[in-house]
C-alpha atoms as a PDB file:
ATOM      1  CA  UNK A   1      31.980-167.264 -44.898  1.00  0.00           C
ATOM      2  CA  UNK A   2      31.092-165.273 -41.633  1.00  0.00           C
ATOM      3  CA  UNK A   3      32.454-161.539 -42.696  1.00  0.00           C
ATOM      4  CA  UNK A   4      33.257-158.656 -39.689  1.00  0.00           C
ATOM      5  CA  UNK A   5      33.387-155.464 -40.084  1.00  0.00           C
ATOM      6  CA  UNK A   6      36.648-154.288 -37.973  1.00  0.00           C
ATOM      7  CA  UNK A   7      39.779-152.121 -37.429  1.00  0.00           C
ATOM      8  CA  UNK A   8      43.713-153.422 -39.033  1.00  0.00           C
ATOM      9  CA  UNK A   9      46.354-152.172 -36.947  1.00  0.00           C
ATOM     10  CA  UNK A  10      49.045-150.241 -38.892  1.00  0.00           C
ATOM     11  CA  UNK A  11      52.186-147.923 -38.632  1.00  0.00           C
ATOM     12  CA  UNK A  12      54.843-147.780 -36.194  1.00  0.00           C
ATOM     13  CA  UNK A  13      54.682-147.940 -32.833  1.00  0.00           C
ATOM     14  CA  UNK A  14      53.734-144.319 -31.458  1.00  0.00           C
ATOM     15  CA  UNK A  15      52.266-143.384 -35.275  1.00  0.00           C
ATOM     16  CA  UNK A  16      49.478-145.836 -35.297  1.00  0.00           C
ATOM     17  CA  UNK A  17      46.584-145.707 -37.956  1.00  0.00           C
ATOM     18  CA  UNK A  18      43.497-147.964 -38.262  1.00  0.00           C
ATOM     19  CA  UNK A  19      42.162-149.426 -41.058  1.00  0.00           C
ATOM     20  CA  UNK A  20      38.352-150.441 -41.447  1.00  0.00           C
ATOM     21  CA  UNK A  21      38.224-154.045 -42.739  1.00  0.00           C
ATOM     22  CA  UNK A  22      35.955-156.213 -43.665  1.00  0.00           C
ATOM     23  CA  UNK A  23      37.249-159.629 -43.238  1.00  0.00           C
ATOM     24  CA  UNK A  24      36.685-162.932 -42.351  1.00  0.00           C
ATOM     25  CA  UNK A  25      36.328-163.621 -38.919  1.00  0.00           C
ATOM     26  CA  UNK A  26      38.414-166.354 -38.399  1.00  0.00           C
ATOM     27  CA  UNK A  27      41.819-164.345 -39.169  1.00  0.00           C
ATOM     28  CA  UNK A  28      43.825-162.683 -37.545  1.00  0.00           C
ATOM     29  CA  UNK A  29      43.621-158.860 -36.802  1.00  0.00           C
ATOM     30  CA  UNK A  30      46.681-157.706 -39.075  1.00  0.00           C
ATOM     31  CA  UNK A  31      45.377-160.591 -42.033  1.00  0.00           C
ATOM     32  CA  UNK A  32      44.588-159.531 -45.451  1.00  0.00           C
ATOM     33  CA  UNK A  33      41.285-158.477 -46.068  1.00  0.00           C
ATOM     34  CA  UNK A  34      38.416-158.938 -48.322  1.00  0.00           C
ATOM     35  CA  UNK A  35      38.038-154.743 -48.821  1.00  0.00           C
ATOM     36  CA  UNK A  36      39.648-151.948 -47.298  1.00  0.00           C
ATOM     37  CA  UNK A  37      36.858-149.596 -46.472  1.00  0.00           C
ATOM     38  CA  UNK A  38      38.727-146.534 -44.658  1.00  0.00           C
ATOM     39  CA  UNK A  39      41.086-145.189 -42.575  1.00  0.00           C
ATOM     40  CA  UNK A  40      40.993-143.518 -39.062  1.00  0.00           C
ATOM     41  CA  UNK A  41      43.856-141.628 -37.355  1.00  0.00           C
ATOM     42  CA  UNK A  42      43.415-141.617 -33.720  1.00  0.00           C
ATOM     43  CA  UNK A  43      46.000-138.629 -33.382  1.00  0.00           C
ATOM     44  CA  UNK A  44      45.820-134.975 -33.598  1.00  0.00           C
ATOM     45  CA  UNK A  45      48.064-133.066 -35.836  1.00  0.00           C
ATOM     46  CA  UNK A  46      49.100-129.421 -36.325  1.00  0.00           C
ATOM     47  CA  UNK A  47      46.161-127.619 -36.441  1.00  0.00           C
ATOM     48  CA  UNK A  48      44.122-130.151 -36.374  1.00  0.00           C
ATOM     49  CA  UNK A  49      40.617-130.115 -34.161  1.00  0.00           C
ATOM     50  CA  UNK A  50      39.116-133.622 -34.770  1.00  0.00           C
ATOM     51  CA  UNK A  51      40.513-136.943 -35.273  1.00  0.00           C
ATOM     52  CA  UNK A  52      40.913-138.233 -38.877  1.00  0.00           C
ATOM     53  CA  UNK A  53      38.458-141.289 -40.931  1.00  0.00           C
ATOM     54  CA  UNK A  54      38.074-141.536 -44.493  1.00  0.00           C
ATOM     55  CA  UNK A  55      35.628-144.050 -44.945  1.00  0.00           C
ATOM     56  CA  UNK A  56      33.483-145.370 -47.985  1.00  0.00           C
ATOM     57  CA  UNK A  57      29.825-145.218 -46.957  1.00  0.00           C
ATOM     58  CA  UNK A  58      28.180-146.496 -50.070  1.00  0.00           C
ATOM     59  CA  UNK A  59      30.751-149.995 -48.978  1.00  0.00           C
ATOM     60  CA  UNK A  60      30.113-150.323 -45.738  1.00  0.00           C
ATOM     61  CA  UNK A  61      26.598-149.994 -46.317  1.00  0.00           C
ATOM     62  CA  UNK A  62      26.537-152.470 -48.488  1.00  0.00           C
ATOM     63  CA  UNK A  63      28.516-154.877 -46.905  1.00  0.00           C
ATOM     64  CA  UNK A  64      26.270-154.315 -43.375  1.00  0.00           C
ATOM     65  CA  UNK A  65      23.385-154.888 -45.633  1.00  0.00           C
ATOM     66  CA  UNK A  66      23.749-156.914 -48.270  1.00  0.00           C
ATOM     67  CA  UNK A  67      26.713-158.206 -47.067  1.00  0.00           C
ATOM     68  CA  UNK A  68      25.924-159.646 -44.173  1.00  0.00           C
ATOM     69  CA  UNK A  69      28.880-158.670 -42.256  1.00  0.00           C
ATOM     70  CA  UNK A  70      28.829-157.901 -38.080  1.00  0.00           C
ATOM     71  CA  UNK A  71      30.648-154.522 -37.214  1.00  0.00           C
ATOM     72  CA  UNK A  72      32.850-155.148 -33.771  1.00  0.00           C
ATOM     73  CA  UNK A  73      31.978-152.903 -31.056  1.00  0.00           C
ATOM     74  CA  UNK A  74      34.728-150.162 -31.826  1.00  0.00           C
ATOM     75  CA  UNK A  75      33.493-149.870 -35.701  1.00  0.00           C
ATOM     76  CA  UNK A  76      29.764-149.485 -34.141  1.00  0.00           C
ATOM     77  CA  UNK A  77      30.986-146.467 -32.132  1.00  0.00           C
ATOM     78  CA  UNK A  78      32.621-145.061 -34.899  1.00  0.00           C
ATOM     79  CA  UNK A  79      29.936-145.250 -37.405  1.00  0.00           C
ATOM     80  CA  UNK A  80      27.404-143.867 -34.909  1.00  0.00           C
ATOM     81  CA  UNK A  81      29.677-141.089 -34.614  1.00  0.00           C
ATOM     82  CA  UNK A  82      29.996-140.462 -38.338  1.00  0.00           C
ATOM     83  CA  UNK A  83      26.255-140.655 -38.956  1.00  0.00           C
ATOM     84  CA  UNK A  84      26.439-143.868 -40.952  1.00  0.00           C
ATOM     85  CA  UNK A  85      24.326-145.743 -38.731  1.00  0.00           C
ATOM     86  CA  UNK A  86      21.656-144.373 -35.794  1.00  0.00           C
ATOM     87  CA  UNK A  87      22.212-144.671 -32.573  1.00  0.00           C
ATOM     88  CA  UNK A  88      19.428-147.207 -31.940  1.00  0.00           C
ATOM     89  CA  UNK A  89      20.598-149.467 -35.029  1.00  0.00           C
ATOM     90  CA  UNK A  90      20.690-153.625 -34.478  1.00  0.00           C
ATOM     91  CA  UNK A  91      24.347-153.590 -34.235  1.00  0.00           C
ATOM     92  CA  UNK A  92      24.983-151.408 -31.175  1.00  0.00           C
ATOM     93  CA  UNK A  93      25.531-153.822 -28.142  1.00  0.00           C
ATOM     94  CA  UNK A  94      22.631-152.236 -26.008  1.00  0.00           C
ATOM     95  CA  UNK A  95      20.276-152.614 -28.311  1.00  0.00           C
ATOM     96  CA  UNK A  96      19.117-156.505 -27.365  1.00  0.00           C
ATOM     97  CA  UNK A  97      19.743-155.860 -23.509  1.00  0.00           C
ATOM     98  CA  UNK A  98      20.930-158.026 -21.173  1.00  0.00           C
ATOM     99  CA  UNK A  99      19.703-161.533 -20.994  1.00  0.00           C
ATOM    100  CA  UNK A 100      18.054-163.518 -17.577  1.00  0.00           C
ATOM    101  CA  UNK A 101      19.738-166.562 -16.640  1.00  0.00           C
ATOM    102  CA  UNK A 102      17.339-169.283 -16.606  1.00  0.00           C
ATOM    103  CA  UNK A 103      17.361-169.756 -12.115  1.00  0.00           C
ATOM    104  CA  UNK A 104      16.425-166.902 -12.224  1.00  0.00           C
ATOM    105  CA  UNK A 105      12.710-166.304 -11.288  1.00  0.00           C
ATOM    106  CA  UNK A 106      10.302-163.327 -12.993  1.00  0.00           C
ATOM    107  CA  UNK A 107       9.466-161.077 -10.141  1.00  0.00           C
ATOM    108  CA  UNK A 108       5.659-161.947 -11.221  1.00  0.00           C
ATOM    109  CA  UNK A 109       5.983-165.660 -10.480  1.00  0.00           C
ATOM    110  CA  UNK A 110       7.140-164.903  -7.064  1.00  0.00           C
ATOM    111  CA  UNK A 111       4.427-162.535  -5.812  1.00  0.00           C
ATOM    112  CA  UNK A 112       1.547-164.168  -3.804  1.00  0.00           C
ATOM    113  CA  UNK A 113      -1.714-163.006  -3.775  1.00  0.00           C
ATOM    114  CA  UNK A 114      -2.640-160.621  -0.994  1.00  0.00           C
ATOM    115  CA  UNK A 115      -4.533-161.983   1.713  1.00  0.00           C
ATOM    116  CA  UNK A 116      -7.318-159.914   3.449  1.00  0.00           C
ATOM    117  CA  UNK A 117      -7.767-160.393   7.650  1.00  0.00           C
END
């Protein structure tokens, strides 16, 4: 069973929190999970200077490695924020880099030799 790590929609419209899932990744967004493993709160209260996330980090550590379980892109940024995982880690988009399409041709393979006159 392919297992993602990502964020549950909940709360009413205007008072929205997030929940970090892990789940299986062929249901839906609002679907119950395997594990609840935190909640973020995108707004600021009163008095407040940071957004809220409780998280369990000895969970989602052990569901990204011994789980098996693929973080979305959103959950990457957020755990790179928190610390849980560096910057550079496996999961963050950037970090495999953009694949060439096969037509096209390695700037090597199209250089010639230079000819002397």
């Amino acid at each position: 069973m392919p297992v993602r790590l990502r964020l549950a929609l909940h709360g009413r419209r205007n008072n929205r929190i997030f929940h970090l899932v892990a789940i299986d990744l062929r249901k839906r967004r609002d679907a119950k999970p395997i594990e609840t493993l935190g909640i973020y709160d995108p707004r600021l209260r009163l008095g407040q200077a940071q957004k809220t996330m409780e998280w369990s980090v000895d969970r989602i550590k052990y569901w990204l490695e011994a789980g098996g379980a693929l973080p979305s892109k959103t959950v990457v940024k957020l755990l790179e924020r928190g610390g849980i995982i560096p910057p550079d880690s496996k999961y963050h988009p950037k970090a495999t880099g953009p694949r060439p399409s096969p037509d096209q041709e390695s700037p090597a393979s199209t250089s010639q030799p230079a000819q002397s006159s």
